[in-house]
Protein backbone atom coordinates (compact mmCIF):
# COMPACT_ATOMS: atom_id res chain seq x y z
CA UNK A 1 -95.15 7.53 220.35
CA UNK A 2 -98.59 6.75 221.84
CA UNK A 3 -99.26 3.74 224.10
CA UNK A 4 -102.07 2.11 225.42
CA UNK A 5 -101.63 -0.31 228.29
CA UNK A 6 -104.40 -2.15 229.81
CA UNK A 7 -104.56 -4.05 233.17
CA UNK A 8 -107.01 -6.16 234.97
CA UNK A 9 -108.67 -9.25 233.65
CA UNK A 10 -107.67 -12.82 234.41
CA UNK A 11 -110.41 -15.74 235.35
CA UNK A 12 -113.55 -14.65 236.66
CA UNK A 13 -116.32 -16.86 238.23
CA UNK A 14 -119.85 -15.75 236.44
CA UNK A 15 -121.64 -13.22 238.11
CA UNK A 16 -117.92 -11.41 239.27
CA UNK A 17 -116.96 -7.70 238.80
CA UNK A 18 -113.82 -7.16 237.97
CA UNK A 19 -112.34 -3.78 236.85
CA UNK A 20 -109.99 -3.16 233.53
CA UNK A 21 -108.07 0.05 233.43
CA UNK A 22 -106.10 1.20 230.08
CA UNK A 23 -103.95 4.36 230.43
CA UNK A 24 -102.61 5.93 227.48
CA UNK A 25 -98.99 7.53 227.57
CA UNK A 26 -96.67 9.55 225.01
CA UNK A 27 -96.24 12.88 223.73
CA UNK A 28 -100.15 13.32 224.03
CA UNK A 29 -102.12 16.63 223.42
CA UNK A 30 -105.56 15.43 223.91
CA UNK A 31 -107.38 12.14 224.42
CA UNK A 32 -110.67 12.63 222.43
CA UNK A 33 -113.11 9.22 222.64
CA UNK A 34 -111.85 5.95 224.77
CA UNK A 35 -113.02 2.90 224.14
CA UNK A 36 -113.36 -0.59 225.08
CA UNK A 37 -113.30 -3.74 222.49
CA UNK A 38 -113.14 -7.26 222.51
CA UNK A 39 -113.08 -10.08 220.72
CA UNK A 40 -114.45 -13.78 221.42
CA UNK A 41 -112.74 -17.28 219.80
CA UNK A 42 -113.89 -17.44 216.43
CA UNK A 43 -115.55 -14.07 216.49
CA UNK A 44 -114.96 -9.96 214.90
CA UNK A 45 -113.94 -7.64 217.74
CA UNK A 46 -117.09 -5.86 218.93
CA UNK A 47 -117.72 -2.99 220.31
CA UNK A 48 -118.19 -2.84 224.38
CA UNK A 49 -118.47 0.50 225.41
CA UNK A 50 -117.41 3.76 224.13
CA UNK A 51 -116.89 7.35 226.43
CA UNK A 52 -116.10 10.87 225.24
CA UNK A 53 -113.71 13.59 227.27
CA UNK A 54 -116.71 15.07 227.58
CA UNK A 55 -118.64 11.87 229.50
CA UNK A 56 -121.33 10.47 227.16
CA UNK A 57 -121.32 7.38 227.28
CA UNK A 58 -122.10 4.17 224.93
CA UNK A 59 -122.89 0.93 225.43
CA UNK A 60 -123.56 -2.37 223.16
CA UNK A 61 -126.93 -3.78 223.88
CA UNK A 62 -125.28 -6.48 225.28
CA UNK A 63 -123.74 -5.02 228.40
CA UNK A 64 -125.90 -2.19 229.18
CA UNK A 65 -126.86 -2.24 232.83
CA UNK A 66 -124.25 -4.80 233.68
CA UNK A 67 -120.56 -2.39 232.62
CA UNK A 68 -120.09 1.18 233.42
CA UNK A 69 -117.23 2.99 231.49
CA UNK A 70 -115.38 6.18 233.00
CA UNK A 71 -112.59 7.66 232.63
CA UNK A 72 -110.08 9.95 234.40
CA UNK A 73 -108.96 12.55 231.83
CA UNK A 74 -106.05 14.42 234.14
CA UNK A 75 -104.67 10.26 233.84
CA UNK A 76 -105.55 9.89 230.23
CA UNK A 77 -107.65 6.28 231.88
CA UNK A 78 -110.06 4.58 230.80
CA UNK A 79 -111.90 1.88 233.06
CA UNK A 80 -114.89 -0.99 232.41
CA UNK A 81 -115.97 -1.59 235.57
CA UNK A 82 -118.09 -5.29 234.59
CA UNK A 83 -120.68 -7.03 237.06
CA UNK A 84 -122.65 -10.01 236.66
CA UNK A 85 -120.01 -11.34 234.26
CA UNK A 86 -121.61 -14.21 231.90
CA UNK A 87 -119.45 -17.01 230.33
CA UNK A 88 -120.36 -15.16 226.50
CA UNK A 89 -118.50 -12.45 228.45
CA UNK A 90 -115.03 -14.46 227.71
CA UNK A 91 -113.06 -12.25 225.46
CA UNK A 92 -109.70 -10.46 225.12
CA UNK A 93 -110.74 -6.82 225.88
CA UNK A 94 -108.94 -4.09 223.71
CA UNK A 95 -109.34 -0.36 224.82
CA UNK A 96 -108.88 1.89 221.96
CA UNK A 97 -107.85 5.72 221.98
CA UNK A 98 -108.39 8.36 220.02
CA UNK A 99 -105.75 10.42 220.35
CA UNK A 100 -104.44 13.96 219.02
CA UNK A 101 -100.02 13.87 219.53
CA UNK A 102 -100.18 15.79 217.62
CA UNK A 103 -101.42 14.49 214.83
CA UNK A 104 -105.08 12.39 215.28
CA UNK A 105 -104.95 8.88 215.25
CA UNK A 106 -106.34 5.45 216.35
CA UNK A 107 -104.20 3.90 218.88
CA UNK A 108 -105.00 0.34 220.75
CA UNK A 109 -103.98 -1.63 223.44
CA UNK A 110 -102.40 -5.31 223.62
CA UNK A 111 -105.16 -6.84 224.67
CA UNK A 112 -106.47 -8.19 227.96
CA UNK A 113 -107.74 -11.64 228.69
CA UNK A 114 -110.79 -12.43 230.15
CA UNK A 115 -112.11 -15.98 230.97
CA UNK A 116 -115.77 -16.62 232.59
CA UNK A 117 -115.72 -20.16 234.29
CA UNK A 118 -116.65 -21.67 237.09
């Protein structure tokens, strides 16, 4: 069984720069795309930021120049390093896997809370 477990998050004055890091774990073959997610009150769950095993790199218009996604494939992690963190920026963040073990599928994380407020 795949899992994805994310850490980081918490309150964040605007204009901080915190880090998330999801790591998946299981009987895992390959991690193919990482991503991360979230989703506001009231709101669909958007797309952040999205990285292949490869390294390329995707970004919503939204966050580009302000998160940078890497990941560490020997760790199967995934990290969204955020700066200049705006109060629209208040979402739970999901990181999302796709993941061959050993068949391919879609796995997601529980979800990590992040609240913009001075």
């Amino acid at each position: 069984q795949v899992q994805l477990v994310e850490h980081g998050g918490g309150l964040v004055q605007p204009g901080g720069s915190p880090r998330l890091s999801c790591s998946a774990s299981g009987r895992i073959f390959r991690v193919n795309v990482m991503g991360w997610y979230r989703q506001a009150p009231g709101k669909q769950r958007e797309l952040v930021a999205t990285i292949s095993n490869g390294g390329y790199t995707n970004y919503a218009d939204s966050v580009k120049g302000r998160f940078t996604i890497s990941r560490d494939n020997a760790k199967n992690t995934v990290y969204l390093q955020m700066n200049s963190l705006k109060p629209e920026d208040t979402a739970v963040y999901y990181c999302n896997g796709n993941v061959l073990a050993p068949m391919r599928g879609d796995y997601w994380g529980q979800g990590t809370q992040v609240a913009v407020s001075s």
